[in-house]
Structure formats: C-alpha cells, structure tokens
Protein backbone atom coordinates (compact mmCIF):
# COMPACT_ATOMS: atom_id res chain seq x y z
CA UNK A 1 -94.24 17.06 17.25
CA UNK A 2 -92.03 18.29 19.78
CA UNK A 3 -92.63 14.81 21.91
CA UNK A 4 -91.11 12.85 18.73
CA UNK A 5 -87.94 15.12 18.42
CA UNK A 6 -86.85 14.48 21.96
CA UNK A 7 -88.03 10.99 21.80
CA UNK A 8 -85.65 10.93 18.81
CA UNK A 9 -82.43 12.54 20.08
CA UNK A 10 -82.95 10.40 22.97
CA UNK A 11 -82.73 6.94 21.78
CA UNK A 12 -80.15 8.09 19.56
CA UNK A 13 -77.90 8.27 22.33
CA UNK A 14 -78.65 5.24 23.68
CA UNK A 15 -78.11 3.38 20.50
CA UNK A 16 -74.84 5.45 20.13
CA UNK A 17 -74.17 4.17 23.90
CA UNK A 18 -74.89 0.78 23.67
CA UNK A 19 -72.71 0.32 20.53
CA UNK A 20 -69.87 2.23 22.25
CA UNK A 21 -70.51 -0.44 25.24
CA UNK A 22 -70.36 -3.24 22.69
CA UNK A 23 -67.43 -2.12 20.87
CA UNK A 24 -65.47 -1.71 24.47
CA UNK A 25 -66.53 -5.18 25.81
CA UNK A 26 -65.53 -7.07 22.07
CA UNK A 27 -62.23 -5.26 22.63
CA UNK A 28 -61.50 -6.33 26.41
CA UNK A 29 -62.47 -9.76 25.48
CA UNK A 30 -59.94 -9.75 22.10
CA UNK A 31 -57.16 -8.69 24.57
CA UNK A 32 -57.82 -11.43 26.76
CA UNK A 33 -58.04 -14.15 23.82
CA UNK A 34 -54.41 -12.80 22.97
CA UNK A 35 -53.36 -13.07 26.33
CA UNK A 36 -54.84 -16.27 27.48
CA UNK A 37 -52.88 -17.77 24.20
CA UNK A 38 -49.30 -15.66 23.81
CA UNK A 39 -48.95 -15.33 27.32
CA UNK A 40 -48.14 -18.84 28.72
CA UNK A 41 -45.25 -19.55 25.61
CA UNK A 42 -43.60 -15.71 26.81
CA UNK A 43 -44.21 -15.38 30.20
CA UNK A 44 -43.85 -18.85 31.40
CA UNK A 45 -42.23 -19.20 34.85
CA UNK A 46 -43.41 -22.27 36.37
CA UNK A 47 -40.70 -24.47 34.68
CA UNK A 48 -37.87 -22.41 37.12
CA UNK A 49 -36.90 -25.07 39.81
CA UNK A 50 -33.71 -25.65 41.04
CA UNK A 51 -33.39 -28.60 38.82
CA UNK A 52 -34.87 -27.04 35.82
CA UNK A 53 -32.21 -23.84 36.47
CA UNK A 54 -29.37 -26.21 36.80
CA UNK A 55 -30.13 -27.93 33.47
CA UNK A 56 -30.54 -24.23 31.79
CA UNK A 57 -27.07 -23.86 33.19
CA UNK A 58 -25.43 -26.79 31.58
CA UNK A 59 -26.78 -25.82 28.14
CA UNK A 60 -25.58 -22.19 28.53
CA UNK A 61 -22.07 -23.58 29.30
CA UNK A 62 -21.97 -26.24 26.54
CA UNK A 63 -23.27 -23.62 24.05
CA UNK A 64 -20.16 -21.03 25.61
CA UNK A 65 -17.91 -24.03 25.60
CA UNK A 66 -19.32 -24.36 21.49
CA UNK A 67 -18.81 -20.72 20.97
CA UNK A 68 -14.95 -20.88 22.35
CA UNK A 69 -14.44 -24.00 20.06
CA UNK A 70 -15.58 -21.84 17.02
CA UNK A 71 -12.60 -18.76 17.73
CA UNK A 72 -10.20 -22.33 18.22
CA UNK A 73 -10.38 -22.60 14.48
CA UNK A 74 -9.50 -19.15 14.06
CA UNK A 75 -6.81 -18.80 16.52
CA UNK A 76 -4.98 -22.28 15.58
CA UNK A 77 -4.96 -20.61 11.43
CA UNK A 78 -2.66 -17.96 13.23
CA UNK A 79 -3.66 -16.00 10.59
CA UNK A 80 -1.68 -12.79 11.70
CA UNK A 81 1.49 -14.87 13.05
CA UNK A 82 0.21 -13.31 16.70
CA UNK A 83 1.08 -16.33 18.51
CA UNK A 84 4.41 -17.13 17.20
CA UNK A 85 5.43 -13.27 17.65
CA UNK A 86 4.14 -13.56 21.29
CA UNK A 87 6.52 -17.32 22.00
CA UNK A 88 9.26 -15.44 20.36
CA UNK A 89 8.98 -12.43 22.50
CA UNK A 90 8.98 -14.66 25.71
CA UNK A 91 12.03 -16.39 24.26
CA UNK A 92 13.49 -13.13 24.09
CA UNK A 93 12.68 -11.47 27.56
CA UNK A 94 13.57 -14.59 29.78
CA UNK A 95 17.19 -13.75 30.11
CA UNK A 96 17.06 -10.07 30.78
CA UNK A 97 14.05 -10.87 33.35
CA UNK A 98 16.23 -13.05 35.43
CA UNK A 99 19.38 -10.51 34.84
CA UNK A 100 17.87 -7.15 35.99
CA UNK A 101 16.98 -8.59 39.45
CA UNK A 102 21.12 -7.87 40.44
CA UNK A 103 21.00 -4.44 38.93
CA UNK A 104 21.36 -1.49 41.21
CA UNK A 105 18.88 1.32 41.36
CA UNK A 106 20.16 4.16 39.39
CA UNK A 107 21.51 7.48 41.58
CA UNK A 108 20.18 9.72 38.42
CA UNK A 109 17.40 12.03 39.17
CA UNK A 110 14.50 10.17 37.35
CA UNK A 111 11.55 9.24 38.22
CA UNK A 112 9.50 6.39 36.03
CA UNK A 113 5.83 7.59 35.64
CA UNK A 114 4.30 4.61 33.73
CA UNK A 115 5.51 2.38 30.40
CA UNK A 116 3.97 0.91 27.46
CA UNK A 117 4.95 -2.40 26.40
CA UNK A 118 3.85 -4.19 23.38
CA UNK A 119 4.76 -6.80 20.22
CA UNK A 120 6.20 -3.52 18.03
CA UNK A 121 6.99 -0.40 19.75
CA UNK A 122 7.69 0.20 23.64
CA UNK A 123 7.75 3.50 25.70
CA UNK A 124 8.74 4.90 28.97
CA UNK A 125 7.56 7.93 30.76
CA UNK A 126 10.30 9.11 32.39
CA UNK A 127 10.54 12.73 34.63
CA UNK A 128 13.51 14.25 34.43
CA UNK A 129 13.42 15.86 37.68
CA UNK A 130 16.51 18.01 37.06
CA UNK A 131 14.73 20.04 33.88
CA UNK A 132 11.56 19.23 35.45
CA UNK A 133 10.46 17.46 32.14
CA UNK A 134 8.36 14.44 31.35
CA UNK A 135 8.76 12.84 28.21
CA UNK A 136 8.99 9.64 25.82
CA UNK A 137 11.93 7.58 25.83
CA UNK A 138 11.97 4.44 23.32
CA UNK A 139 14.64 2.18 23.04
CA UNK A 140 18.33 4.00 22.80
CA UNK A 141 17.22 7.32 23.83
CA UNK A 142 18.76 8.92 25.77
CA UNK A 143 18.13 11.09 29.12
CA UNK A 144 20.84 12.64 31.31
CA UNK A 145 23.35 10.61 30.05
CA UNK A 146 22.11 7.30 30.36
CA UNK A 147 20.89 5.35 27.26
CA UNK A 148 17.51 3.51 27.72
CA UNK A 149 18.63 -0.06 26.89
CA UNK A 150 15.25 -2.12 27.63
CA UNK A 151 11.44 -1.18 28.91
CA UNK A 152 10.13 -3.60 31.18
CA UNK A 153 6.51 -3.69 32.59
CA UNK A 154 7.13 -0.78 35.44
CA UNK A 155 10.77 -1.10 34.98
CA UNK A 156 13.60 0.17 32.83
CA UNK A 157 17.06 -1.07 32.08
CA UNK A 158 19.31 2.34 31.65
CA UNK A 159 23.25 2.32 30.38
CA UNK A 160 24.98 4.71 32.11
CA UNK A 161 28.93 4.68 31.89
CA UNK A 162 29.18 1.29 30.26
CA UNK A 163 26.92 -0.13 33.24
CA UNK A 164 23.16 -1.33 33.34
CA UNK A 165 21.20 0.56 35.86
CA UNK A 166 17.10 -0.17 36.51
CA UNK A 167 14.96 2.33 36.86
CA UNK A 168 12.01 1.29 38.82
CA UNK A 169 8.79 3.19 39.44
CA UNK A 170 8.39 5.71 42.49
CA UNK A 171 4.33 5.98 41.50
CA UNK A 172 2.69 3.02 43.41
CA UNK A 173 -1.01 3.20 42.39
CA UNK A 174 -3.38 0.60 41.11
CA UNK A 175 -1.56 -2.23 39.41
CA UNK A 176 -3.02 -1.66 35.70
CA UNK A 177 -2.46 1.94 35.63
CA UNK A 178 1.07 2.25 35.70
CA UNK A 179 1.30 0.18 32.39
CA UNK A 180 -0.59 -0.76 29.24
CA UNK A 181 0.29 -3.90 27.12
C-alpha cells in the first residue's frame, strides 16, 4: 500500500508538470501569432528610404499648408476687428517713429527699465533715480516734471518745458526682455 501512495503523489506531479509545460508553450506560441500579424502594420520600417521620407515630407507640408488655410477663414471673418485695430495703429505710429529720431536725450535723472506696448493700454518702467523709485508711467503721467507723451518699444517720448525729450533705455540685455507686446 505504501508503493501505490508514492506511485500516486508522483505522477501527480508530473501530470501537474506537463500541463503547466503545455499551458506555457500554448501561451509563447499565442504571443508570437499576435506578433507575427500586428507587428509588420505597427512596426514597419522598411518603407523609410530617402525617397519614401521625402514623399512623407510633402504630405506633412501640404496637410500644414491645409491646416494654415483652415485659420485663413477665421482670420479673413476678422471677427474681433484685430486686424483693422493693428493697420490703424501703424497708421498712427509712422509719424512719431520718423519724428523721435531728432529728439535729444533727456538731461533728467531717469533711467528706462523696460515698456509694455500693446493695442489698449501701454506702460513704462521708469527709475527715478533722484527718489530712488521705480514705477508705472502710462500716457500723461508725469515724473520729475516731465509729462510722458508716447511709449515706444524701449523708448519714451517725455514733455518737459513745452519740448519733446526721448528717453531711451540704459539696460541693454537680451532683445525680448526689455519689452512685451
């Protein structure tokens, strides 16, 4: 009796081993069906020569070129009035470009720090290195005197004494820093 116990036990474990062989072998060859099938539509490389990459490219840029054409619609509605505000803003800053050129640097102590041009509201950072002060300075503000008359990109037009002074910027750093607009 004792011979049929062991003989028992032991081809239970090799039944139990042989299945878990099976059930290993049925699962390495499932994972190779899937690959053998999915793997050449994803991982498909052998279509990359130079050719092949060039015509890639041209799609990609007609689809881009397709995309801009799409915001055309949009921008040509003008929906917010954005680019007649911007022509009419040019209009307006043309003159006073050309005319600050032959204005003398102001004698006040000021130093420029940075501006902030825009469509609606501009600003100038101005140190005023008497009072040791920094502040904003819109339009017609005033600071030591002198009435800010016009912000420029890194320059400012000042009135001081019924005459138009600029104020340029001391602060030479990288060129988008001194200004945002």
């Amino acid at each position: 009796m004792y011979n049929t116990n062991v003989r028992g036990s032991f081809l239970k474990a090799i039944l139990y081993s042989i299945n878990a062989l099976l059930l290993i072998s049925i699962a390495y060859m499932c994972v190779q069906i899937f690959y053998k099938h999915f793997e050449k539509g994803i991982f498909q490389v052998d279509d990359m020569t130079p050719t092949n990459i060039q015509q890639i490219k041209k799609t990609e840029s007609t689809e881009k070129d397709a995309f801009k054409n799409q915001y055309k619609k949009i921008i040509n509605r003008n929906l917010f009035n954005v680019l007649l505000e911007k022509k009419e803003i040019q209009k307006n800053q043309n003159p006073i470009k050309d005319s600050f050129k032959n204005l003398k640097s102001t004698d006040l102590d000021l130093t420029l720090w940075g501006t902030v041009t825009g469509t609606i509201k501009t600003y100038a950072v101005i140190e005023d290195r008497k009072n040791k002060l920094q502040a904003l300075y819109q339009i017609g503000d005033k600071v030591q005197g002198a009435i800010v008359k016009r912000i420029l990109r890194d320059k400012v037009i000042l009135t001081y004494d019924h005459q138009d002074y600029i104020l340029e910027s001391d602060i030479k750093l990288a060129p988008d820093t001194l200004s945002v607009t």
